[in-house]
N, C-alpha and C. Protein backbone atom coordinates (compact mmCIF):
# COMPACT_ATOMS: atom_id res chain seq x y z
N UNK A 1 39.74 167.08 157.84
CA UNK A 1 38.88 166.89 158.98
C UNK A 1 38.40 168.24 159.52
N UNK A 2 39.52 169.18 159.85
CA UNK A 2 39.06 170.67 160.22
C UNK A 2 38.00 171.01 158.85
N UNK A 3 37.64 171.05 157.80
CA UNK A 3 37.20 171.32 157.22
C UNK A 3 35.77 171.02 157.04
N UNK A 4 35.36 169.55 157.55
CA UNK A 4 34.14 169.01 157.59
C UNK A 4 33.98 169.50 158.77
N UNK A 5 34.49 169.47 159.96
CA UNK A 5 34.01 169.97 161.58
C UNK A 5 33.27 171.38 161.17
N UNK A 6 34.20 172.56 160.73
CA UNK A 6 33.52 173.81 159.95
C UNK A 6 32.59 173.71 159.71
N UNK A 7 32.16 173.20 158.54
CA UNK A 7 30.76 172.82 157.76
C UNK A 7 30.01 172.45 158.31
N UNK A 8 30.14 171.64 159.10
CA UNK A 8 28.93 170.98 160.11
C UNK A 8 29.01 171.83 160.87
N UNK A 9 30.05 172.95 161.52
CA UNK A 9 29.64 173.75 162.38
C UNK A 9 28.38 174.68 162.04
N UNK A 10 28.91 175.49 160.41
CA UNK A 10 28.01 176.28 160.21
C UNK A 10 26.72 175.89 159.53
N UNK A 11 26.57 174.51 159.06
CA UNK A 11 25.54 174.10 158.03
C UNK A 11 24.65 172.86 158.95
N UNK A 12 24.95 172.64 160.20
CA UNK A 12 24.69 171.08 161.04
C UNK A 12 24.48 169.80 160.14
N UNK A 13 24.48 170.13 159.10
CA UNK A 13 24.35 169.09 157.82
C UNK A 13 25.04 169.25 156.91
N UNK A 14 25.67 167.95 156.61
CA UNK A 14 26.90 168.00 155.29
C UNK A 14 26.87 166.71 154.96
N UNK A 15 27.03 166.89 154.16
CA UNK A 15 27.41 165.28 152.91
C UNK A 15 28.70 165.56 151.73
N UNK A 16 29.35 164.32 152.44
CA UNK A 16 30.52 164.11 151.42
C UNK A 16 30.79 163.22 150.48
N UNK A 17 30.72 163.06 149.48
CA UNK A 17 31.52 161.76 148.61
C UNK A 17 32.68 162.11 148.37
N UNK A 18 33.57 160.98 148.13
CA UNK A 18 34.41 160.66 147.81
C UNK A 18 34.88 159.74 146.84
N UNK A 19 35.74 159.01 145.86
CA UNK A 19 36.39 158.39 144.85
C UNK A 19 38.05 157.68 145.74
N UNK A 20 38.31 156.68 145.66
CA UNK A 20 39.26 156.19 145.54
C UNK A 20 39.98 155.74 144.20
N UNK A 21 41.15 155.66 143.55
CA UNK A 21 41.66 155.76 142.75
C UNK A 21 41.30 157.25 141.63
N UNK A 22 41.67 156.68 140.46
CA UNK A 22 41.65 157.50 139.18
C UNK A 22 40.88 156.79 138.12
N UNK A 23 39.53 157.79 138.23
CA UNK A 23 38.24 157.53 137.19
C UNK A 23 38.41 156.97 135.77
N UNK A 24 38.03 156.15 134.98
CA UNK A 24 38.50 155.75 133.52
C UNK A 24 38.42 157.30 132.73
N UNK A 25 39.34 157.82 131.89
CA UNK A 25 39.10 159.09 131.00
C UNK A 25 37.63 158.84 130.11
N UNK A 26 37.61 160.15 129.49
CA UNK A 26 36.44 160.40 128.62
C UNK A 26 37.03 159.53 127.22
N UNK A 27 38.50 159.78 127.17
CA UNK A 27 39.05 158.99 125.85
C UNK A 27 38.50 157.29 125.89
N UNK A 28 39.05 156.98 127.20
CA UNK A 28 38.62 155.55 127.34
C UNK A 28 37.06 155.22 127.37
N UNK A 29 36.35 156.02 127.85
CA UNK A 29 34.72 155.82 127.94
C UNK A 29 34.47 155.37 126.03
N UNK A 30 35.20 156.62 125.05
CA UNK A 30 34.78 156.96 124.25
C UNK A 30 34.69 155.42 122.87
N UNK A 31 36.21 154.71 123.97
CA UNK A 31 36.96 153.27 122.93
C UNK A 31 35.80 152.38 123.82
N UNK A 32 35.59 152.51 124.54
CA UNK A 32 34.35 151.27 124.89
C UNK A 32 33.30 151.19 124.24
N UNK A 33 32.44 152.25 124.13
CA UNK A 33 31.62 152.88 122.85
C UNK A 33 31.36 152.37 121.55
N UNK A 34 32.78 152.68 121.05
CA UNK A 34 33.30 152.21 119.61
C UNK A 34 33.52 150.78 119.65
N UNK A 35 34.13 150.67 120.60
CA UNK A 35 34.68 148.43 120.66
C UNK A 35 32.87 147.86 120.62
N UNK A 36 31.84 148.71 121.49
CA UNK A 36 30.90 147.60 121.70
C UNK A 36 30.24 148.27 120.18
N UNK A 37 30.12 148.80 119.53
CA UNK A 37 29.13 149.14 118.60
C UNK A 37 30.21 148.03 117.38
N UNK A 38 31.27 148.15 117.19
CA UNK A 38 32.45 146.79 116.49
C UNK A 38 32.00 145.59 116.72
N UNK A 39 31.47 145.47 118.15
CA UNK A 39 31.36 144.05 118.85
C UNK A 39 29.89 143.66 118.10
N UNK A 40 29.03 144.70 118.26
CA UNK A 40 27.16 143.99 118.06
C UNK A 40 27.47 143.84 116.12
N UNK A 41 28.42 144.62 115.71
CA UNK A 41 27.90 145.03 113.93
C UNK A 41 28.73 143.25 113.73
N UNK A 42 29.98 142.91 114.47
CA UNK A 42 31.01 141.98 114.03
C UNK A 42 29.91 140.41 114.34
N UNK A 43 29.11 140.90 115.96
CA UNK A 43 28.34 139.03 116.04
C UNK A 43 27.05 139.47 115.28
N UNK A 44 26.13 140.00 114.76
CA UNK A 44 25.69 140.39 113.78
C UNK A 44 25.75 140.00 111.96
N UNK A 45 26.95 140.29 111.95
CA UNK A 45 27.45 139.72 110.22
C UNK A 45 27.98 138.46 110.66
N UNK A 46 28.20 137.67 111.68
CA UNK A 46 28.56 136.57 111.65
C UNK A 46 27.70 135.90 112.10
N UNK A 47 26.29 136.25 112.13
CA UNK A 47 25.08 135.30 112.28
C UNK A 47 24.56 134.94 114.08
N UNK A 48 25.57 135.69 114.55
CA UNK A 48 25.42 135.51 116.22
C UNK A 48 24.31 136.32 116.43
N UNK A 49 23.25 136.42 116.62
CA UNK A 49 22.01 137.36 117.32
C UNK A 49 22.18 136.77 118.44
N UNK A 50 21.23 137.76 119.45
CA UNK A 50 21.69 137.86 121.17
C UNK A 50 20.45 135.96 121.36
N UNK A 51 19.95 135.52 120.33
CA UNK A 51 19.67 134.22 120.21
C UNK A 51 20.55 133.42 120.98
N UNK A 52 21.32 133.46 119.63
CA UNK A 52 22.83 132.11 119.45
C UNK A 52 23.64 132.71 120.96
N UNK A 53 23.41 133.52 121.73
CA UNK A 53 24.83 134.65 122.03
C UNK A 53 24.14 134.15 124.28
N UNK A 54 23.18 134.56 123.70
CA UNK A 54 22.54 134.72 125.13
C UNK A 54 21.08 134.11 125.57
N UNK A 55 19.96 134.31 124.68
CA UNK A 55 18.58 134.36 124.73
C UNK A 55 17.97 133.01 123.46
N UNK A 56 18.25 132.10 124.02
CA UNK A 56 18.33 130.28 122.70
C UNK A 56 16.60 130.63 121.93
N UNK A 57 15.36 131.14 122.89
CA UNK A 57 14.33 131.09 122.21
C UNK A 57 13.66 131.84 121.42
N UNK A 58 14.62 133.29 121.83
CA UNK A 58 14.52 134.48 120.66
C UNK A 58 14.78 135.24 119.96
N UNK A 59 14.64 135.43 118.71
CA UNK A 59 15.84 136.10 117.73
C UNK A 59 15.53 137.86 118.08
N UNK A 60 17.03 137.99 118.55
CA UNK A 60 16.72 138.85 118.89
C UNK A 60 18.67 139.47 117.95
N UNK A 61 18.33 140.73 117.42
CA UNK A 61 19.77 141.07 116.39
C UNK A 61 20.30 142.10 117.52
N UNK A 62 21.59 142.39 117.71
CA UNK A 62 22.34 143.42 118.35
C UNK A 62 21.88 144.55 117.87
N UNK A 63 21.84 145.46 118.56
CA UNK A 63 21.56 147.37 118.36
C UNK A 63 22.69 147.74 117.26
N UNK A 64 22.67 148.62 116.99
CA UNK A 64 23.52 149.27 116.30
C UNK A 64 24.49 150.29 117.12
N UNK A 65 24.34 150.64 117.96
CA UNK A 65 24.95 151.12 118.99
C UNK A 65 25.68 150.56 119.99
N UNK A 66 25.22 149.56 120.01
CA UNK A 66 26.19 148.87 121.12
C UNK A 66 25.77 148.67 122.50
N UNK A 67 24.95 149.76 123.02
CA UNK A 67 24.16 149.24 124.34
C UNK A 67 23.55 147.64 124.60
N UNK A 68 23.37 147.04 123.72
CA UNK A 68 22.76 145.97 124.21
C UNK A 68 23.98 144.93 124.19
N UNK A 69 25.29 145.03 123.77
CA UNK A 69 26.21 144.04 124.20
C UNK A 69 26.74 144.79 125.52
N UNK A 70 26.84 146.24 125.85
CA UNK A 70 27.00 146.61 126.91
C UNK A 70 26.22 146.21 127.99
N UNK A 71 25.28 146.27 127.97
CA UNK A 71 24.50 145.27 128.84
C UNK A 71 24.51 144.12 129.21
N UNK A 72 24.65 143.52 128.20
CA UNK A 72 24.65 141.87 128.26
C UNK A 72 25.69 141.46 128.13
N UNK A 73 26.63 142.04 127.63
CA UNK A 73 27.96 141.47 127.59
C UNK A 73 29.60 141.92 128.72
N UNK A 74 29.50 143.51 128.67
CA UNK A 74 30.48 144.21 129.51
C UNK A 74 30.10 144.44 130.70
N UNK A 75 28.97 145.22 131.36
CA UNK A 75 27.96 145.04 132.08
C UNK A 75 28.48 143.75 133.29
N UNK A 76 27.82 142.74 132.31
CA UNK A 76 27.89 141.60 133.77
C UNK A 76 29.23 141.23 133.98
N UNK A 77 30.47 140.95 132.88
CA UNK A 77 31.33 140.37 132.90
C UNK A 77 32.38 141.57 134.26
N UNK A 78 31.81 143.14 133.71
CA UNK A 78 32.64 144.03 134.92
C UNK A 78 32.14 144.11 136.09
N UNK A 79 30.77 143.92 136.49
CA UNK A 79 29.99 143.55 137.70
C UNK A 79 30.63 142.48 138.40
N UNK A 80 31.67 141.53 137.74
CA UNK A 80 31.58 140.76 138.28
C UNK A 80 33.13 140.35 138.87
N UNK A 81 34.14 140.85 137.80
CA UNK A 81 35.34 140.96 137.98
C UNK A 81 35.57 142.22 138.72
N UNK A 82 35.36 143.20 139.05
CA UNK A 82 35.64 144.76 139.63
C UNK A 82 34.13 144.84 140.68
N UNK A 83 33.67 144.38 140.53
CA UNK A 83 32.52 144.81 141.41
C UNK A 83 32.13 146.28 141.30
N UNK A 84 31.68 146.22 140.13
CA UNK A 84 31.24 147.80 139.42
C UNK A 84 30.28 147.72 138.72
N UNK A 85 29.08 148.34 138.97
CA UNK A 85 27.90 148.11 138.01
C UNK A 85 27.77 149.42 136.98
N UNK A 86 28.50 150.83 137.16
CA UNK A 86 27.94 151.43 135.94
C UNK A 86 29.66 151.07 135.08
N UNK A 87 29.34 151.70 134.07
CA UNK A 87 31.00 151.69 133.00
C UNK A 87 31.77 153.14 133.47
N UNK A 88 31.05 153.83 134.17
CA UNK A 88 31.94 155.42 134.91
C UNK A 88 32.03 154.96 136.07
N UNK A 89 32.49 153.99 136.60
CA UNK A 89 33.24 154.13 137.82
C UNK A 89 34.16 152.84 137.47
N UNK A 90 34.92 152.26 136.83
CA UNK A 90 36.07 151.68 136.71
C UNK A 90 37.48 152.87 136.95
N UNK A 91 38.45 152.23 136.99
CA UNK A 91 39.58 153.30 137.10
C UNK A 91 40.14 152.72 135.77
N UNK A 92 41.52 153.67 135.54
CA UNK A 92 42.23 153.75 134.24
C UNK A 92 42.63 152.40 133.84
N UNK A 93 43.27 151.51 134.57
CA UNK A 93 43.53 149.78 134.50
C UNK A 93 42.41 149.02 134.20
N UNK A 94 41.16 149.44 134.39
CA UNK A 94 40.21 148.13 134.46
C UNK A 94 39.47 148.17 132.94
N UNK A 95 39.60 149.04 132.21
CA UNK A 95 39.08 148.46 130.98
C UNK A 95 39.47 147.75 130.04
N UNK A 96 40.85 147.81 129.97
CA UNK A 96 41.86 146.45 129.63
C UNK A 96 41.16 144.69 130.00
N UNK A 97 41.26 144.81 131.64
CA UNK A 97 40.90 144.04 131.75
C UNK A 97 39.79 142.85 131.54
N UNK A 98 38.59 144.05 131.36
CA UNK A 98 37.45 143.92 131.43
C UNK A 98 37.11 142.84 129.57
N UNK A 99 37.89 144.05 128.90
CA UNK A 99 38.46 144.12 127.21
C UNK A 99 38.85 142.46 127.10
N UNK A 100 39.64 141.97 127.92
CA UNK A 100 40.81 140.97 127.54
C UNK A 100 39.68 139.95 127.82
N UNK A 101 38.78 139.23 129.01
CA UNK A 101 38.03 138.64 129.09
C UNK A 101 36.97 138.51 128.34
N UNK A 102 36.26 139.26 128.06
CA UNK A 102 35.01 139.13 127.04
C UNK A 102 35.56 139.11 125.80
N UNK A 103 36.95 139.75 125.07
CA UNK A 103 37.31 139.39 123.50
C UNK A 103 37.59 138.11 123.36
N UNK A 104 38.26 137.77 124.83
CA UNK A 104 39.11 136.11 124.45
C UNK A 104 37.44 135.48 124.44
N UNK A 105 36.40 135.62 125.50
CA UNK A 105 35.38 134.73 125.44
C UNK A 105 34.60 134.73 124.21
N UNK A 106 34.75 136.01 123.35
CA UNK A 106 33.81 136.01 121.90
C UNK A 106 34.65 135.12 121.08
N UNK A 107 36.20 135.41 120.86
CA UNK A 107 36.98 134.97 120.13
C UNK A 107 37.15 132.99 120.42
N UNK A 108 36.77 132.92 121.47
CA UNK A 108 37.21 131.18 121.77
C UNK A 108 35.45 130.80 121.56
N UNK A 109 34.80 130.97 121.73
CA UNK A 109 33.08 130.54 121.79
C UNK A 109 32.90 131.10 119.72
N UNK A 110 33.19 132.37 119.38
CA UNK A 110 31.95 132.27 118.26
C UNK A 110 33.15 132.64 117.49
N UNK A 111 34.33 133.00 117.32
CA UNK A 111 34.98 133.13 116.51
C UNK A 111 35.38 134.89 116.03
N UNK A 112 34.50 135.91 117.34
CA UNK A 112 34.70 137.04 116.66
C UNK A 112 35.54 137.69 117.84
N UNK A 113 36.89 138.15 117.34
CA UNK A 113 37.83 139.22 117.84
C UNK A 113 37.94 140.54 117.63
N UNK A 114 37.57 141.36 118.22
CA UNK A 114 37.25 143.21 117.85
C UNK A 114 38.39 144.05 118.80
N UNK A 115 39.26 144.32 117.79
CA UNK A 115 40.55 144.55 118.57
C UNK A 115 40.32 146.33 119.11
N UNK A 116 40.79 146.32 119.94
CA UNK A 116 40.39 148.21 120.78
C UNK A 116 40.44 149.15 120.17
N UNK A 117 39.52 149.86 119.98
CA UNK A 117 39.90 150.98 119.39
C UNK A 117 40.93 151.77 119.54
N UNK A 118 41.90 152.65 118.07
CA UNK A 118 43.20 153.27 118.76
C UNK A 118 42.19 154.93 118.20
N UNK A 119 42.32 155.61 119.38
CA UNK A 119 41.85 157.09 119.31
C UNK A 119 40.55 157.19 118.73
N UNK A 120 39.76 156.05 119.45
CA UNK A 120 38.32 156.18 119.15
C UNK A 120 37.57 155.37 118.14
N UNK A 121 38.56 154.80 117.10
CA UNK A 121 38.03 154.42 115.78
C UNK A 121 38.16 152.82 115.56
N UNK A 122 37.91 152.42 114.95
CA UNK A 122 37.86 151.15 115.04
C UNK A 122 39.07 150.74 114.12
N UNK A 123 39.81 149.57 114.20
CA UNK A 123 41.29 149.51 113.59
C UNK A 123 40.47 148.35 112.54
């Protein structure tokens, strides 16, 4: 508090952010990455396009990268459980979570399970 009073003493203007908890690592950013680019190549060879998946009137095939199941798939499902819209602001616990819901929902709906990456790579 003495510290912001200061600042505003000498600057009359200050802006602070702040973070509660502990940010997801760069390691973990890096297995989300890898799981969703696993995820688009796995509903992909199993005939799922974002058609069958999401979009009934247009064939539309997953990226090769993975952004577009991040979007459409991790995206809303963590928006909605964590109330977090980018993938850098979860904390260290929530990508598990996030993980466990959308694999069980690929795995019970189309049949495809893409187990986490261990140290980046796909198992």
């Amino acid at each position: 508090m003495n510290f912001a009073q200061e600042e505003f003493q000498k600057r009359k203007y200050v802006v602070f952010t702040w973070r509660h908890g502990r940010q997801r690592t760069p390691k973990q950013n890096a297995s989300l990455h890898v799981w969703l680019k696993e995820v688009s190549k796995a509903l992909n060879d199993a005939g799922y396009d974002m058609k069958r998946v999401m979009k009934p009137e247009v064939d539309i095939p997953w990226d090769d990268d993975g952004m577009m199941a991040k979007e459409h798939l991790w995206r809303p499902i963590q928006k909605i459980m964590l109330d977090k819209e980018s993938t850098t602001e979860p904390e260290r616990g929530d990508y598990v979570k996030v993980y466990e819901v959308l694999n069980r929902h690929l795995s019970a709906k189309f049949g495809i399970s893409v187990p986490w990456p261990v140290n980046n790579e796909p198992e």
